[in-house]
N, C-alpha and C. Protein backbone atom coordinates (compact mmCIF):
# COMPACT_ATOMS: atom_id res chain seq x y z
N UNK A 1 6.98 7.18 19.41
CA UNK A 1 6.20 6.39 18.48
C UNK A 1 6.85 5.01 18.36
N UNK A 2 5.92 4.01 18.34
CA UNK A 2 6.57 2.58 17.80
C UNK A 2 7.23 2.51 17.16
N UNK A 3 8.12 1.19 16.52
CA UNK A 3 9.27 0.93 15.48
C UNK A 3 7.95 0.91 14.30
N UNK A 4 6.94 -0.24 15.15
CA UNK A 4 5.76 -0.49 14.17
C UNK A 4 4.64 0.69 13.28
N UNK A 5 5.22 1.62 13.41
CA UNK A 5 4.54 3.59 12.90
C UNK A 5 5.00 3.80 12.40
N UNK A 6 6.50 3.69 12.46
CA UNK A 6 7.71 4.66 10.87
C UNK A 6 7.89 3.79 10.31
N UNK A 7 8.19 4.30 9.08
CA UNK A 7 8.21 4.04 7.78
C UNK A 7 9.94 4.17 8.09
N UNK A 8 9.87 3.01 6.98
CA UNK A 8 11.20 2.79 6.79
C UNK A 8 11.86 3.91 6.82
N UNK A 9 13.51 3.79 7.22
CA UNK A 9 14.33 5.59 6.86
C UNK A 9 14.35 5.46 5.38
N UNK A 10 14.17 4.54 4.92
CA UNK A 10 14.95 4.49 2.86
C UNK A 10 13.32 5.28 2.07
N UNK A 11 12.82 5.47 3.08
CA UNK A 11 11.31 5.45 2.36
C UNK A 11 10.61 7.50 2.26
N UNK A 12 10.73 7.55 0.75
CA UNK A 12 10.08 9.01 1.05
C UNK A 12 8.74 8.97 0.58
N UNK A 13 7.58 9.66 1.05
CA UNK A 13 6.68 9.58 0.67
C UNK A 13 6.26 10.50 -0.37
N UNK A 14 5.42 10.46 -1.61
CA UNK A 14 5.26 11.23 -2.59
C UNK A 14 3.97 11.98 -3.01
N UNK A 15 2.97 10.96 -2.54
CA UNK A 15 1.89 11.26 -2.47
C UNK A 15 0.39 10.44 -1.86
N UNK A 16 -0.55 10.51 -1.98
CA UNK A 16 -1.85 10.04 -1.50
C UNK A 16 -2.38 9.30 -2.89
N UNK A 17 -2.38 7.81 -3.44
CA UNK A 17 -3.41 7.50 -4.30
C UNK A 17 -4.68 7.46 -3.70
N UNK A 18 -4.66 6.63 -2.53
CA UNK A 18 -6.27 6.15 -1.96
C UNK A 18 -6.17 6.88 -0.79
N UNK A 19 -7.68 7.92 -0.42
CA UNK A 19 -7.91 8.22 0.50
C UNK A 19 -9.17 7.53 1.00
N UNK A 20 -9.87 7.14 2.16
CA UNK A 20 -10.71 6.62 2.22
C UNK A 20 -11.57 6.77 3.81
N UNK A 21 -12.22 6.72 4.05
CA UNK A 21 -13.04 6.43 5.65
C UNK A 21 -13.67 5.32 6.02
N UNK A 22 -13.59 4.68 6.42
CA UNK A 22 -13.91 3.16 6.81
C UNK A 22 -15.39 3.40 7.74
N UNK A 23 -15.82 2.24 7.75
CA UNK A 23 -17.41 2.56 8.64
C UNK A 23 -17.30 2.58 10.09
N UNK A 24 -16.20 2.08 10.66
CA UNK A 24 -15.48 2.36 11.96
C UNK A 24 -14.84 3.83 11.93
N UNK A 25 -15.04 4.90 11.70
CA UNK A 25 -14.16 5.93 11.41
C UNK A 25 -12.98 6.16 11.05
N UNK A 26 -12.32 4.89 10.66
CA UNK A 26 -10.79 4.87 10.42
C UNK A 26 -10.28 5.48 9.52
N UNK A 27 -9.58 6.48 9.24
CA UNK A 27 -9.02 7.05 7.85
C UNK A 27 -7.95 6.22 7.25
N UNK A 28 -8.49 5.69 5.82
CA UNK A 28 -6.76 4.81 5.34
C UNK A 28 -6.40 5.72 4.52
N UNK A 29 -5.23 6.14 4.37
CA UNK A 29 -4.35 6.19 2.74
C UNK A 29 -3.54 5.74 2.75
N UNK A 30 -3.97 5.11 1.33
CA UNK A 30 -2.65 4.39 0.29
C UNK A 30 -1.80 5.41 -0.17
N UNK A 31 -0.31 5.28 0.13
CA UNK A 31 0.62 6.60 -0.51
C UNK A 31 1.51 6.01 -1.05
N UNK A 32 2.03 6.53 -2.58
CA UNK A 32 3.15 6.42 -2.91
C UNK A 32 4.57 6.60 -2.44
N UNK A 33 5.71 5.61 -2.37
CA UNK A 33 6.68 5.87 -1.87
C UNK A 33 7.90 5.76 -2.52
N UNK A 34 8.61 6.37 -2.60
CA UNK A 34 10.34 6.13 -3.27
C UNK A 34 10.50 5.39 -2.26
N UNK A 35 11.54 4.21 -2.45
CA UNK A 35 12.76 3.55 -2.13
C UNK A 35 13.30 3.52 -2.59
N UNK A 36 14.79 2.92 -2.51
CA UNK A 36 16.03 3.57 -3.05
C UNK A 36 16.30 2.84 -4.37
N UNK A 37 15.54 2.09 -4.53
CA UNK A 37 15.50 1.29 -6.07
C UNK A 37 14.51 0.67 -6.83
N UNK A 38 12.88 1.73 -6.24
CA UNK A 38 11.83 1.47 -6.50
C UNK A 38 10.41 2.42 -5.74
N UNK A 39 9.53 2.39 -7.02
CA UNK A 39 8.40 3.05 -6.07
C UNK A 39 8.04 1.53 -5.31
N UNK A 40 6.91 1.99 -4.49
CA UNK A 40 5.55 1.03 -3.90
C UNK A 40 4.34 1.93 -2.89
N UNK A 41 3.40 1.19 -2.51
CA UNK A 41 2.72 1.84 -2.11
C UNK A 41 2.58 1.60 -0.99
N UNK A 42 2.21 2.17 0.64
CA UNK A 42 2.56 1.95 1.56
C UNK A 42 0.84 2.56 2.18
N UNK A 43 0.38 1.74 3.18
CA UNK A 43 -0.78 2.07 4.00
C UNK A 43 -0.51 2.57 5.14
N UNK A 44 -1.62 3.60 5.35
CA UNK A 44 -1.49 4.33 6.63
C UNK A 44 -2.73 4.65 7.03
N UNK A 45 -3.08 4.02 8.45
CA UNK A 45 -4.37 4.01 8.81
C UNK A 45 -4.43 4.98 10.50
N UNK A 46 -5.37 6.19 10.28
CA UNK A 46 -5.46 7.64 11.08
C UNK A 46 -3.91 8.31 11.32
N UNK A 47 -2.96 8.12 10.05
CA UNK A 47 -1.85 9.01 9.92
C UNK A 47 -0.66 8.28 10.64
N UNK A 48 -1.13 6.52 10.80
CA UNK A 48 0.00 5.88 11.19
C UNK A 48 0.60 4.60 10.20
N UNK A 49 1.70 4.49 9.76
CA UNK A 49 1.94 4.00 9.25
C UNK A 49 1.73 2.42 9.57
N UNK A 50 1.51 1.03 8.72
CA UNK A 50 1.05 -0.03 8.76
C UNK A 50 2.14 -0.64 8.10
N UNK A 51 2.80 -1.71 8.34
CA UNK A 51 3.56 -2.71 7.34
C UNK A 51 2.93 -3.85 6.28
N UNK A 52 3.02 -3.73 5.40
CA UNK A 52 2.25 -4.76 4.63
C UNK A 52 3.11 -4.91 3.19
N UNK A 53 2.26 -5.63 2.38
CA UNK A 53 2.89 -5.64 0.85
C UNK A 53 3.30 -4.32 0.02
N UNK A 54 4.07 -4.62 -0.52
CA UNK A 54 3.85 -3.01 -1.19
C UNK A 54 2.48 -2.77 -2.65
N UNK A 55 2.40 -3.77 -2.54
CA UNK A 55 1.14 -3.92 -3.61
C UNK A 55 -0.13 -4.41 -3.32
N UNK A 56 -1.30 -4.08 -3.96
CA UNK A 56 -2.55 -4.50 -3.03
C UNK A 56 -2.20 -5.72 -3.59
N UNK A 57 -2.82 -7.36 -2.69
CA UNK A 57 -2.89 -8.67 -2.76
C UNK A 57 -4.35 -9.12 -2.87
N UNK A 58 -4.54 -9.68 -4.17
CA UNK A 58 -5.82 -10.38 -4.04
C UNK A 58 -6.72 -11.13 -2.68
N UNK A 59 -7.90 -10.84 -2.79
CA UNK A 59 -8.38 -11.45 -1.50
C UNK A 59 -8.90 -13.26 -2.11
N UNK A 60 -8.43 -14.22 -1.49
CA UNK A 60 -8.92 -15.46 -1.49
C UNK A 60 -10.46 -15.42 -1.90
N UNK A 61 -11.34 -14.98 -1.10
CA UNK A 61 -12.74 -14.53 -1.18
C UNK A 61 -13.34 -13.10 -1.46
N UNK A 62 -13.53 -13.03 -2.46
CA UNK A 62 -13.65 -11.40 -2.88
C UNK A 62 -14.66 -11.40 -2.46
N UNK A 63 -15.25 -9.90 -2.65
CA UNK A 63 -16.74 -9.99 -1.95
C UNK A 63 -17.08 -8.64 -3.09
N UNK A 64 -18.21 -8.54 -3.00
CA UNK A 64 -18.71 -6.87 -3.54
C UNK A 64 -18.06 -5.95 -3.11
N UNK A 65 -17.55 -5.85 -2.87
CA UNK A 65 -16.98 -4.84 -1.84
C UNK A 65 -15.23 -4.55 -1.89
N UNK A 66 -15.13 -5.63 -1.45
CA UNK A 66 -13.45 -5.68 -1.83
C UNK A 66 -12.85 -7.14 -2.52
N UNK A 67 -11.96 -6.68 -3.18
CA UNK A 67 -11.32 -7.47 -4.20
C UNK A 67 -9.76 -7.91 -3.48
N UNK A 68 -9.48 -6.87 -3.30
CA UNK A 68 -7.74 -6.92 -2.82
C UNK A 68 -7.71 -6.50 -1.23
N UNK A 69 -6.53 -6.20 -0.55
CA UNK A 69 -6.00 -6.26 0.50
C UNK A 69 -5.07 -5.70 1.27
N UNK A 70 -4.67 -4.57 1.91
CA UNK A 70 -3.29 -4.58 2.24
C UNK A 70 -3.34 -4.04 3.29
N UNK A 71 -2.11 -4.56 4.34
CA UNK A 71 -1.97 -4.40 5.35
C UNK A 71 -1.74 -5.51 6.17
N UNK A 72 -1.56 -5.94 7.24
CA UNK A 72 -1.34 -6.60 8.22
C UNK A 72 -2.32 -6.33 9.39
N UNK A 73 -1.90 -5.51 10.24
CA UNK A 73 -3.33 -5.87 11.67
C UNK A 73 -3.40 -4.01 11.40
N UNK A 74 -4.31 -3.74 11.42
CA UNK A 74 -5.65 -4.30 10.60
C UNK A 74 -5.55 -4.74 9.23
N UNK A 75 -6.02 -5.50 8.56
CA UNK A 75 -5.94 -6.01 6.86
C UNK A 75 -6.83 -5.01 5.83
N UNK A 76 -6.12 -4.28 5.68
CA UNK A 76 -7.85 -3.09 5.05
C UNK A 76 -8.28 -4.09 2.98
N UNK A 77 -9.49 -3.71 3.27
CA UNK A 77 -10.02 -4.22 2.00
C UNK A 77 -9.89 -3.16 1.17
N UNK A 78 -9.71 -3.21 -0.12
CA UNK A 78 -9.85 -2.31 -1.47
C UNK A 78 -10.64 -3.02 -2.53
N UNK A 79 -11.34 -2.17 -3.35
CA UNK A 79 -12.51 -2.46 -4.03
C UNK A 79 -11.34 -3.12 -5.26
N UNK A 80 -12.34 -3.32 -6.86
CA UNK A 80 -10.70 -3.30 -7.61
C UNK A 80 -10.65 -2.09 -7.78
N UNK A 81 -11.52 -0.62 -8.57
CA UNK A 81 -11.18 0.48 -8.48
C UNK A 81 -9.93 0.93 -7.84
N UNK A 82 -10.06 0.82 -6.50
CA UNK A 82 -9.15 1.21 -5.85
C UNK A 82 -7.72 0.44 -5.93
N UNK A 83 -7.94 -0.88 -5.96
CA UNK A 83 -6.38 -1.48 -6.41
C UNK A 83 -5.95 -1.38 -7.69
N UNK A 84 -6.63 -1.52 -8.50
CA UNK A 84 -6.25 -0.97 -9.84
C UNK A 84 -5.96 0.87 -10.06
N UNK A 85 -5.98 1.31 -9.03
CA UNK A 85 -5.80 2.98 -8.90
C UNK A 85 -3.83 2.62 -8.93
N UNK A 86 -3.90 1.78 -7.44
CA UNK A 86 -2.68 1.55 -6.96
C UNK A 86 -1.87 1.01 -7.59
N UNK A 87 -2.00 0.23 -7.95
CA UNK A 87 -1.17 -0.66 -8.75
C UNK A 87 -0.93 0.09 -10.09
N UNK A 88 -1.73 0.42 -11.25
CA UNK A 88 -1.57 1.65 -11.57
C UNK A 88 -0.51 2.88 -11.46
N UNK A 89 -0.46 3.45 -10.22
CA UNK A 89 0.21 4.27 -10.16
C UNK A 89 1.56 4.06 -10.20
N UNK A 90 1.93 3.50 -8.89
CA UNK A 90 3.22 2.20 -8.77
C UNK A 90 4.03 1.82 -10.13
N UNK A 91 2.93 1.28 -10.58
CA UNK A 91 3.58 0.64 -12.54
C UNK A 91 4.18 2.01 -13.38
N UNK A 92 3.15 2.29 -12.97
CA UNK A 92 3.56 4.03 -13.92
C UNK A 92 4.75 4.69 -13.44
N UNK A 93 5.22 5.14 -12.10
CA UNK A 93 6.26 5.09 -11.55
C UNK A 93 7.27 4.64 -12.00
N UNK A 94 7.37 3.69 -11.66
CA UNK A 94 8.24 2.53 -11.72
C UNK A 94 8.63 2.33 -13.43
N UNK A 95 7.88 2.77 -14.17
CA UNK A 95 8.61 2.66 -16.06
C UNK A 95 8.58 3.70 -15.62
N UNK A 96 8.48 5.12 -15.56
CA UNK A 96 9.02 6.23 -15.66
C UNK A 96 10.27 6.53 -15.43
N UNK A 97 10.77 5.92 -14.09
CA UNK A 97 11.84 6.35 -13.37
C UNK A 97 12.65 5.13 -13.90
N UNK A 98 12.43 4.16 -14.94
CA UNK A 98 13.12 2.97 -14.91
C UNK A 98 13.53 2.11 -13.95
N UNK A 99 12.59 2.11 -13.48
CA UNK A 99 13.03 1.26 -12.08
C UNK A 99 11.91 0.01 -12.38
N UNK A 100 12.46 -1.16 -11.27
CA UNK A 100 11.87 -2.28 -11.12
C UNK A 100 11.59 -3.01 -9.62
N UNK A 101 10.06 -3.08 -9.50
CA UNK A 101 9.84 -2.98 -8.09
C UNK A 101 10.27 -5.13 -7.79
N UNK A 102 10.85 -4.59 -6.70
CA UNK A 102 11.05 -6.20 -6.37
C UNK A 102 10.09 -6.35 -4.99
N UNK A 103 8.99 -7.15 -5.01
CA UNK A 103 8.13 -7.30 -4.52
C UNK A 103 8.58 -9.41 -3.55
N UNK A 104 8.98 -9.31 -2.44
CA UNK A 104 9.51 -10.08 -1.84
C UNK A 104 9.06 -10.18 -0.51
N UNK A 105 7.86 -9.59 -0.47
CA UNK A 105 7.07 -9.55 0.90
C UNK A 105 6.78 -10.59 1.02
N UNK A 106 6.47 -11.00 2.34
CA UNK A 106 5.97 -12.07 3.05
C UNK A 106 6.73 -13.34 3.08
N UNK A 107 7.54 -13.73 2.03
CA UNK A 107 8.44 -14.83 1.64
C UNK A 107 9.36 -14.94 2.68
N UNK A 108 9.82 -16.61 3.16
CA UNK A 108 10.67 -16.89 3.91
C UNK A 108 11.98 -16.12 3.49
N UNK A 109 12.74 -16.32 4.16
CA UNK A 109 14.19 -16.19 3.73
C UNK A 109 15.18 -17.72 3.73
């Protein structure tokens, strides 16, 4: 399997928020993940893992349809329902376990 398929080693998975079928047949789920000093949520499109934000990202141009965003190639759309599922969960997580997600995606170094 690619480097680009696994999930980080720091990364356990916990569960499925978003399950979904795309009109191309694609299966996404959004899954919750431990890292070692934070939940986030991680996409996986037909049971392969995707790199992206750990949080859905607003779309520039929303549409009926989708509001938010996540992923990289492919970019999957989420309704807000569905990002507000995610984000949601994540938050909830994250005060439970006292933890604080540091969200530093995409940013230069």
């Amino acid at each position: 399997m690619s480097d680009s398929h696994r999930i980080p080693d720091d990364a356990e998975i916990h569960e499925t928020i978003v399950e979904k079928t795309l009109s191309n047949g694609m299966v996404v789920e959004i899954k919750l993940v431990k890292r070692p000093r934070w939940y986030e949520a991680m996409l996986f499109v037909n049971g392969l893992y995707k790199p992206g934000p750990p949080l859905p990202r607003p779309l520039e141009e929303p549409t009926t349809t989708a509001s938010h965003w996540m992923g990289v190639r492919p970019k999957i759309g989420l309704s807000i329902e569905e990002a507000e599922a995610i984000i949601g969960e994540v938050n909830i997580q994250n005060y439970l376990h006292k933890c604080r997600l540091v969200d530093n995606w995409g940013q230069q170094e």
